[in-house]
Protein backbone atom coordinates (compact mmCIF):
# COMPACT_ATOMS: atom_id res chain seq x y z
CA UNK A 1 0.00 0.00 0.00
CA UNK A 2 1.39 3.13 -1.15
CA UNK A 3 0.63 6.28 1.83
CA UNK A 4 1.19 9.74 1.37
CA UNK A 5 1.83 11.26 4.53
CA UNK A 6 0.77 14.94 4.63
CA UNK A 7 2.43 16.74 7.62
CA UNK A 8 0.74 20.34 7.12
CA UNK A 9 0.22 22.86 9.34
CA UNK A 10 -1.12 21.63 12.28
CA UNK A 11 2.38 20.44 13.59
CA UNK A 12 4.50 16.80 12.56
CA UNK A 13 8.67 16.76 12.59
CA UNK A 14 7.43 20.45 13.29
CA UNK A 15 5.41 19.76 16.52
CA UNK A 16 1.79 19.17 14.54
CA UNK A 17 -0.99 18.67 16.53
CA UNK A 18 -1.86 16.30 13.89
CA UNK A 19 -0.47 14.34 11.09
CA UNK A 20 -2.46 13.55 7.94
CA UNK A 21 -2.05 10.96 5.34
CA UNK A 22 -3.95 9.17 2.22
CA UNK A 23 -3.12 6.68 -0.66
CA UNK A 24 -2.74 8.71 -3.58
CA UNK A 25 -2.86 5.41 -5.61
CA UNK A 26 -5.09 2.43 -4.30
CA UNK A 27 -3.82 -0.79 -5.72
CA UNK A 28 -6.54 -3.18 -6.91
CA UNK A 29 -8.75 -3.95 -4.64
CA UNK A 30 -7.77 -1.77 -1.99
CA UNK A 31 -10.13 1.21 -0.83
CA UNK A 32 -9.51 4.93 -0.62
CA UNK A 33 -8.53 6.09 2.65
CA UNK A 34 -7.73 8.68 5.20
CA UNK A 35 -5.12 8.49 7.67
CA UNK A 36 -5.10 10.67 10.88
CA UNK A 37 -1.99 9.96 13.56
CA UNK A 38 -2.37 12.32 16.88
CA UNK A 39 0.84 13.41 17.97
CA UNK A 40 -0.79 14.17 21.60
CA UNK A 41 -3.71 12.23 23.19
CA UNK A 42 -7.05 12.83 21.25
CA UNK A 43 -10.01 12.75 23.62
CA UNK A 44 -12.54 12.88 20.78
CA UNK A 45 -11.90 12.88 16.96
CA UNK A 46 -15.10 13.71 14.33
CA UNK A 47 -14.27 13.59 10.89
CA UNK A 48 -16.45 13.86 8.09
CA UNK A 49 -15.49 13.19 4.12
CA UNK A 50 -17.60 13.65 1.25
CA UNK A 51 -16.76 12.01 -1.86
CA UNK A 52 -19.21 11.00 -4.58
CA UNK A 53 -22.09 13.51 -3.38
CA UNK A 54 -22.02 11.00 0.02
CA UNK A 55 -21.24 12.80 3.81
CA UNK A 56 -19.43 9.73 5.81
CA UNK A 57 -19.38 10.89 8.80
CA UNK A 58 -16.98 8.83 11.89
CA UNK A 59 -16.48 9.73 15.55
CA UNK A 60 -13.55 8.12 17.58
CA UNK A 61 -13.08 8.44 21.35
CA UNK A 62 -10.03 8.58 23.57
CA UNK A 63 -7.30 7.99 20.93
CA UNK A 64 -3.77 8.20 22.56
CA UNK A 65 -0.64 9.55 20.87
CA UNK A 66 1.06 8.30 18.10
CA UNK A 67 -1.66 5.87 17.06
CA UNK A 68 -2.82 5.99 13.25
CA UNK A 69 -6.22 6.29 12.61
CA UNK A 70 -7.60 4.66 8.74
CA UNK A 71 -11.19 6.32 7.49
CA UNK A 72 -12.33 4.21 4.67
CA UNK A 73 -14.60 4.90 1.48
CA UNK A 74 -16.17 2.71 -1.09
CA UNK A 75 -14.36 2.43 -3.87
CA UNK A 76 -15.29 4.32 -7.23
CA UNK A 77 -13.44 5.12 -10.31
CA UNK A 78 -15.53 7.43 -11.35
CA UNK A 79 -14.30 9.58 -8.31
CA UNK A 80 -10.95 11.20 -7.63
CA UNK A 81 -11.60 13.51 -5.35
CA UNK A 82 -12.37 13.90 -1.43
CA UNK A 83 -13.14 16.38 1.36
CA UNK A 84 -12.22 15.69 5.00
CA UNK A 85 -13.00 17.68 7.44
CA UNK A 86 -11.52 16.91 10.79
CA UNK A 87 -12.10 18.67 14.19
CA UNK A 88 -10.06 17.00 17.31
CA UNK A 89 -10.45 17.82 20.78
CA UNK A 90 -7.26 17.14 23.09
CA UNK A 91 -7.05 16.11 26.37
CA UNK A 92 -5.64 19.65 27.65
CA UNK A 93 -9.19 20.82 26.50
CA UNK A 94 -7.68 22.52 23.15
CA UNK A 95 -9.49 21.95 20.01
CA UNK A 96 -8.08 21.69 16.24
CA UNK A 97 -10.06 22.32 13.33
CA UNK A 98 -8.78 21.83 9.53
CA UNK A 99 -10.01 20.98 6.07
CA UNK A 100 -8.16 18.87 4.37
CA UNK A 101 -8.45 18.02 0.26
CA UNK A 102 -7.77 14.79 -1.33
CA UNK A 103 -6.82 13.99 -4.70
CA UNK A 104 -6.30 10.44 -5.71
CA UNK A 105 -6.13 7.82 -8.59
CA UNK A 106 -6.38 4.25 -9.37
CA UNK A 107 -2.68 4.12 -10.80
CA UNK A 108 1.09 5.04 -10.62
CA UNK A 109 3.61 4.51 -7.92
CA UNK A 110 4.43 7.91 -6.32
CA UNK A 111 4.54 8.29 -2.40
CA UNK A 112 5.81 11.39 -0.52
CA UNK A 113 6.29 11.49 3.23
CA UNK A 114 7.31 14.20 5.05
CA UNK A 115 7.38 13.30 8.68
CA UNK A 116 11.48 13.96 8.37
CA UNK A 117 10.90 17.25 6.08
CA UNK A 118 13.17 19.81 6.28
CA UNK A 119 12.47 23.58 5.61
CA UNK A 120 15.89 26.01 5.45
CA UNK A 121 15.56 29.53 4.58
CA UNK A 122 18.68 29.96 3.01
CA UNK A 123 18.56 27.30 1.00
CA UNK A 124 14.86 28.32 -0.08
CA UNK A 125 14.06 24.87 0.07
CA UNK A 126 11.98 22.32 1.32
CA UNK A 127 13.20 19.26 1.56
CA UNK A 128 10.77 15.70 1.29
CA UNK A 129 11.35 11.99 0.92
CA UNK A 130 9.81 10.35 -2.48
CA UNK A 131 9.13 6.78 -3.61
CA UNK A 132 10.38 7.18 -7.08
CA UNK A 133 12.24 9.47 -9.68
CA UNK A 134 10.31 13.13 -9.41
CA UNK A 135 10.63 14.56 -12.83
CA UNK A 136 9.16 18.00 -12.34
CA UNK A 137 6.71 20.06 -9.53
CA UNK A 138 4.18 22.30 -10.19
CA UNK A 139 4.39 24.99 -7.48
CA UNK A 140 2.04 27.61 -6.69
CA UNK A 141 3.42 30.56 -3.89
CA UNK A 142 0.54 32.22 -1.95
CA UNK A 143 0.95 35.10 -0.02
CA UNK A 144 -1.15 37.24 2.83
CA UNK A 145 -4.56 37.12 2.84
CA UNK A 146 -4.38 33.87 0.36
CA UNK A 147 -3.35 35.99 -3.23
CA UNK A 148 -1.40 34.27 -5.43
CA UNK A 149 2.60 35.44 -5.71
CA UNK A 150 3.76 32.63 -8.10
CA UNK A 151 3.01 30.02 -10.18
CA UNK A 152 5.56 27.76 -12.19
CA UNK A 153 6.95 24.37 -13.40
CA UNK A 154 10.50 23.75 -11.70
CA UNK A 155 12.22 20.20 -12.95
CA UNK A 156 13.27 17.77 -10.34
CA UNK A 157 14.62 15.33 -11.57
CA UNK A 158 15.96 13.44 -8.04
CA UNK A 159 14.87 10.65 -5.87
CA UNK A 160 13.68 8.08 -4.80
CA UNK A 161 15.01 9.45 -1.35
CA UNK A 162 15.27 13.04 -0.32
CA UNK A 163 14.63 15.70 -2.95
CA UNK A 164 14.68 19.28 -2.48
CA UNK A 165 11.49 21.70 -3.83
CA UNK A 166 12.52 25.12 -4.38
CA UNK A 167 10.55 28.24 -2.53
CA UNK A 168 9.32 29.93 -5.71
CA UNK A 169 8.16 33.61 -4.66
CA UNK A 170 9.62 35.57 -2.16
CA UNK A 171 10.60 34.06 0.85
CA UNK A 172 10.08 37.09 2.91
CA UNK A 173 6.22 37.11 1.27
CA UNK A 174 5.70 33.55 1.06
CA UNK A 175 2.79 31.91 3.49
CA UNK A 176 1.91 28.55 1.92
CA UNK A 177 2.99 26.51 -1.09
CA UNK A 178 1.31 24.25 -3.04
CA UNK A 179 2.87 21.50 -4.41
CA UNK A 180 2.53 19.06 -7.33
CA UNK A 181 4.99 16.44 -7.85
CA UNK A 182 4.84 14.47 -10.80
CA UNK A 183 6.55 10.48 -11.70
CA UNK A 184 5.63 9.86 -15.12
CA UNK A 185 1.90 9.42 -15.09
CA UNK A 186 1.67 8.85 -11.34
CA UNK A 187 1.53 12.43 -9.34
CA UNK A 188 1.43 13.49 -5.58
CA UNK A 189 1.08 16.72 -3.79
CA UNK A 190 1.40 18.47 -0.91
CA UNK A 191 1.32 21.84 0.97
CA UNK A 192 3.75 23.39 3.13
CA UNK A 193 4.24 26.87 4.83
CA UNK A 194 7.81 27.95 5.00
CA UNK A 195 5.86 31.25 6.64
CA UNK A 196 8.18 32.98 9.90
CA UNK A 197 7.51 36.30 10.96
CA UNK A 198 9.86 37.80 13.29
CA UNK A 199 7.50 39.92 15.94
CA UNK A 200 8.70 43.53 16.20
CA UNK A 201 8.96 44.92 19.50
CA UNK A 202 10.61 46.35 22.32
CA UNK A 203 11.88 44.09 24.91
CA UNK A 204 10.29 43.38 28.05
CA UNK A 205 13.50 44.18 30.36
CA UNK A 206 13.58 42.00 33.19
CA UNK A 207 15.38 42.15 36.86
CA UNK A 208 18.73 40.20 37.16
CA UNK A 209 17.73 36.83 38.46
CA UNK A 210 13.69 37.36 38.00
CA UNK A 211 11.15 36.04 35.51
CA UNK A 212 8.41 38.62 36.38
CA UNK A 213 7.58 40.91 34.36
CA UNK A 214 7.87 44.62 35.99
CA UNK A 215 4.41 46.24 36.36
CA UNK A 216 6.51 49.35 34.40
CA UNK A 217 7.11 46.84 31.21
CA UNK A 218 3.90 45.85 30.75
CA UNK A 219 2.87 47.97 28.30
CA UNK A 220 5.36 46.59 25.89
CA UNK A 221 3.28 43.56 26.07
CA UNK A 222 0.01 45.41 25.50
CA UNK A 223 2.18 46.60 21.80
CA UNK A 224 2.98 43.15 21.04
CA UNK A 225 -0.33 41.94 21.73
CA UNK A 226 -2.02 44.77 19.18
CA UNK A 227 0.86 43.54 16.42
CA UNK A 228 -0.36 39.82 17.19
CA UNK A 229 -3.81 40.72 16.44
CA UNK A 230 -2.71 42.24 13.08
CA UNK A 231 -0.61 39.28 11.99
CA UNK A 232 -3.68 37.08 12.47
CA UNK A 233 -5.80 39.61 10.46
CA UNK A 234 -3.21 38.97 7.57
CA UNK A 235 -2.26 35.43 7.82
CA UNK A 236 -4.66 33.37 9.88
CA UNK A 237 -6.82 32.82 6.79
CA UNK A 238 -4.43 30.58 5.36
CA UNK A 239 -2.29 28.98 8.06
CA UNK A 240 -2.52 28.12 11.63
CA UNK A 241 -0.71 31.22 13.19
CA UNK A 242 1.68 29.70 16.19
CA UNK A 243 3.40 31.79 18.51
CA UNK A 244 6.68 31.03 19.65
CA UNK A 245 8.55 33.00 22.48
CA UNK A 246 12.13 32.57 22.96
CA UNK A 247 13.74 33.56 26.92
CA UNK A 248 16.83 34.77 27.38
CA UNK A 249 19.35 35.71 30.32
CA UNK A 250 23.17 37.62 30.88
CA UNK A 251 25.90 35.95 31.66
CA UNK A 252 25.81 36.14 35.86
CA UNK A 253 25.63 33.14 37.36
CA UNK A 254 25.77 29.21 36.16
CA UNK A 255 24.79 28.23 33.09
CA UNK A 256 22.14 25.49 33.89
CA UNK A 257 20.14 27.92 36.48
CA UNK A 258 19.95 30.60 33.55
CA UNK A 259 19.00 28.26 31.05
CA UNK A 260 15.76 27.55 33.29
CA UNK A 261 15.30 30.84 35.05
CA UNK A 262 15.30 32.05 30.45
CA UNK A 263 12.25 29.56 30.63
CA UNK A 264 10.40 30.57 33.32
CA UNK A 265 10.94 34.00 31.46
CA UNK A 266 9.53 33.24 28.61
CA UNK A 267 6.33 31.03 30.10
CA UNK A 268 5.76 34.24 32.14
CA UNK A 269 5.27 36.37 28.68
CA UNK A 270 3.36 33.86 27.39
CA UNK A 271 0.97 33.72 30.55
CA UNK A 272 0.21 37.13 30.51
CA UNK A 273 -0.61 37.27 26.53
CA UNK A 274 -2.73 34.15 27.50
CA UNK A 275 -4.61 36.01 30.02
CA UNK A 276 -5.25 38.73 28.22
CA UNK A 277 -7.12 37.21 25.89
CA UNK A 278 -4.53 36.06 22.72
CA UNK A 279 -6.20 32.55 22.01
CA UNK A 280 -3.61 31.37 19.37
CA UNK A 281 -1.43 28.24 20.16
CA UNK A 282 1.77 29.76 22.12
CA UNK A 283 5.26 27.56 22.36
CA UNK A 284 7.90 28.49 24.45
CA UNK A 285 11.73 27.75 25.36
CA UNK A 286 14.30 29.05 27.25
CA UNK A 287 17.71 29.30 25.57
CA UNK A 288 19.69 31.06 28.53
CA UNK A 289 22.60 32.96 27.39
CA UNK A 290 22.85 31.80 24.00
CA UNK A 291 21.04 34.61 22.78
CA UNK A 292 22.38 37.26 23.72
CA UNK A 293 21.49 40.87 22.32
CA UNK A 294 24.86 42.32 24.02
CA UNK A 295 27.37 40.30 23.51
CA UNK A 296 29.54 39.58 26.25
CA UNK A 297 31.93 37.53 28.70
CA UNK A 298 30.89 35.28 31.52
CA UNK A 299 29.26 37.40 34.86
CA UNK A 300 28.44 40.42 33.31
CA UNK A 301 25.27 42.20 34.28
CA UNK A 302 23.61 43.35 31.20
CA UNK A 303 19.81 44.23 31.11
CA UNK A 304 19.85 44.13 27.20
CA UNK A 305 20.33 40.52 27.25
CA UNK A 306 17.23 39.48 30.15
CA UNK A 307 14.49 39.79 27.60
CA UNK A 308 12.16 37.11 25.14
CA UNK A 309 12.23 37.28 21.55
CA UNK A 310 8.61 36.54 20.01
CA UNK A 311 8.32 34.75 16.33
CA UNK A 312 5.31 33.31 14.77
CA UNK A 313 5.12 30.82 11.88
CA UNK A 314 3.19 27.58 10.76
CA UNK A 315 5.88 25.32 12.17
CA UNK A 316 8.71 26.15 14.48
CA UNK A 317 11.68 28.58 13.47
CA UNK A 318 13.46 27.07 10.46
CA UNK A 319 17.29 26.74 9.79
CA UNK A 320 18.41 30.08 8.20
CA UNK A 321 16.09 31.96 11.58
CA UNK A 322 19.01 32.93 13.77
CA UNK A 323 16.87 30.94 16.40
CA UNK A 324 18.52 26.95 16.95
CA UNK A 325 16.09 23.97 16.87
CA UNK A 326 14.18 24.00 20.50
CA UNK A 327 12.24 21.17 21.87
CA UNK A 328 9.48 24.27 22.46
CA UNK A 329 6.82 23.58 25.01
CA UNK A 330 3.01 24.48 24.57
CA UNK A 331 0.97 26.97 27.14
């Protein structure tokens, strides 16, 4: 059985909430099918596809981590073409919602999985694992507020194994990209958002050896939270907007305690844009002193360097962010 594992948007090798997959080419015999895998326990799942001018409708209950999920429909090939909608409520009472579009056939042998993807900025690439020889993509760039940047044909001409799809557009404009690839007459496709936004702002300074935030820096927050709101004006029509905060310390004192005392930093911004009232998934990390705004030596006192840095994206800072991979927690 051939599966095409769609890790968009909602968090995969990028922290998805949810990972989404589908056999772009049943073999004989086999039925068309829709694969959901939880990456955190699912206390109920309701999915509904319709295919054919038929509404299927499934519920599942109490569905833990890591544990793939198959939603079957009759086989007809007369039809091609599917709507899922899936809405999944977890067990820290958050709940997901997402379309997602499926295009099949009864033919070819092309497979793309992207649970190892990787994204890097510099590069302007995105990087997936095929089944078979890609000869060419057909990418589409889309932009704020869903308008098309860029369309074009870009050959391949690599795999099986790890190929690289180019960016087309303007990385700095980019949001989502749609993409086609195509094995002779078998075909697969996927979307991806290469999307980071670094958040503009002026730093919440904090007290040497203190994660709370001064009553005097608060309304730095209060600016962050109005350019938050604006983002998700722009871009939360076509992606999941995630925010991820980033704590950071000077030098003074041992490594390990600033590395946490950076966390409990960060958590502490992303408390009080909780409470008042952002509703978007928030992810944060404490990095310590390896972010430092100032550089300097070992034990100096610097104010510039106890502050957060705030990012949003899709999926997690890419390579090419200036920020290093993180194993970021959620709020």
């Amino acid at each position: 059985m051939l599966t095409f594992v769609l890790a968009v948007l909602l968090n995969s090798a990028f922290a998805q909430d949810l990972n989404f997959g589908y056999t772009p080419a049943p073999g004989p015999g086999e039925n068309p099918a829709l694969l959901v895998t939880p990456t955190r326990t699912i206390t109920a799942l309701y999915v509904s596809i319709e295919v054919g001018g038929k509404t299927l409708e499934f519920n599942k209950k109490n569905l833990p981590a890591g544990q793939q999920i198959r939603f079957e429909w009759p086989r007809d090939a007369k039809v091609t073409h599917a709507d899922a909608f899936i809405r999944a409520s977890f067990a820290d009472g958050n709940v997901t919602e997402t379309n997602v579009p499926i295009d099949y056939q009864f033919k070819g042998q092309l497979s793309i999985d992207l649970s190892r993807a990787v994204a890097d900025l510099d590069a302007k690439t995105v990087t997936v694992s095929a089944s078979a020889v890609v000869d060419e993509a057909e990418i589409v760039a889309y932009g704020a507020h869903k308008a098309e940047l860029d369309r074009r044909v870009v050959a391949i001409n690599a795999g099986p194994g790890a190929i690289p799809v180019p960016f087309v557009g303007s990385p700095a404009e980019v949001v989502l990209l749609d993409v086609t690839l195509k094995s002779g007459n078998a075909w697969a496709g996927f979307t991806y958002s290469p999307w980071f936004l670094d958040i503009p702002h002026e730093d919440v300074l904090f007290a040497s050896d203190s994660a709370a935030i001064p009553p005097g820096e608060e309304y730095k927050l209060q600016f962050t939270l109005e350019q938050l709101r604006d983002v998700l004006d722009k871009y939360g029509a076509i992606v999941p907007v995630k925010l991820y905060i980033a704590g950071c310390t000077d030098t003074v004192g041992d490594g390990a305690h600033n590395k946490e005392l950076s966390q409990r930093r960060a958590q502490a911004i992303a408390g009080w844009l909780r409470a008042k009232g952002y509703s978007e998934p928030i992810y944060y990390y404490g990095f310590g002193e390896a972010l430092q705004a100032v550089s300097t030596g070992d034990g100096v006192d610097n104010a510039s360097n106890r502050r957060a840095l705030y990012m949003v994206g899709a999926n997690p800072p890419p390579a090419g962010s200036g920020v290093p991979a993180a194993s970021w927690k959620a709020l």
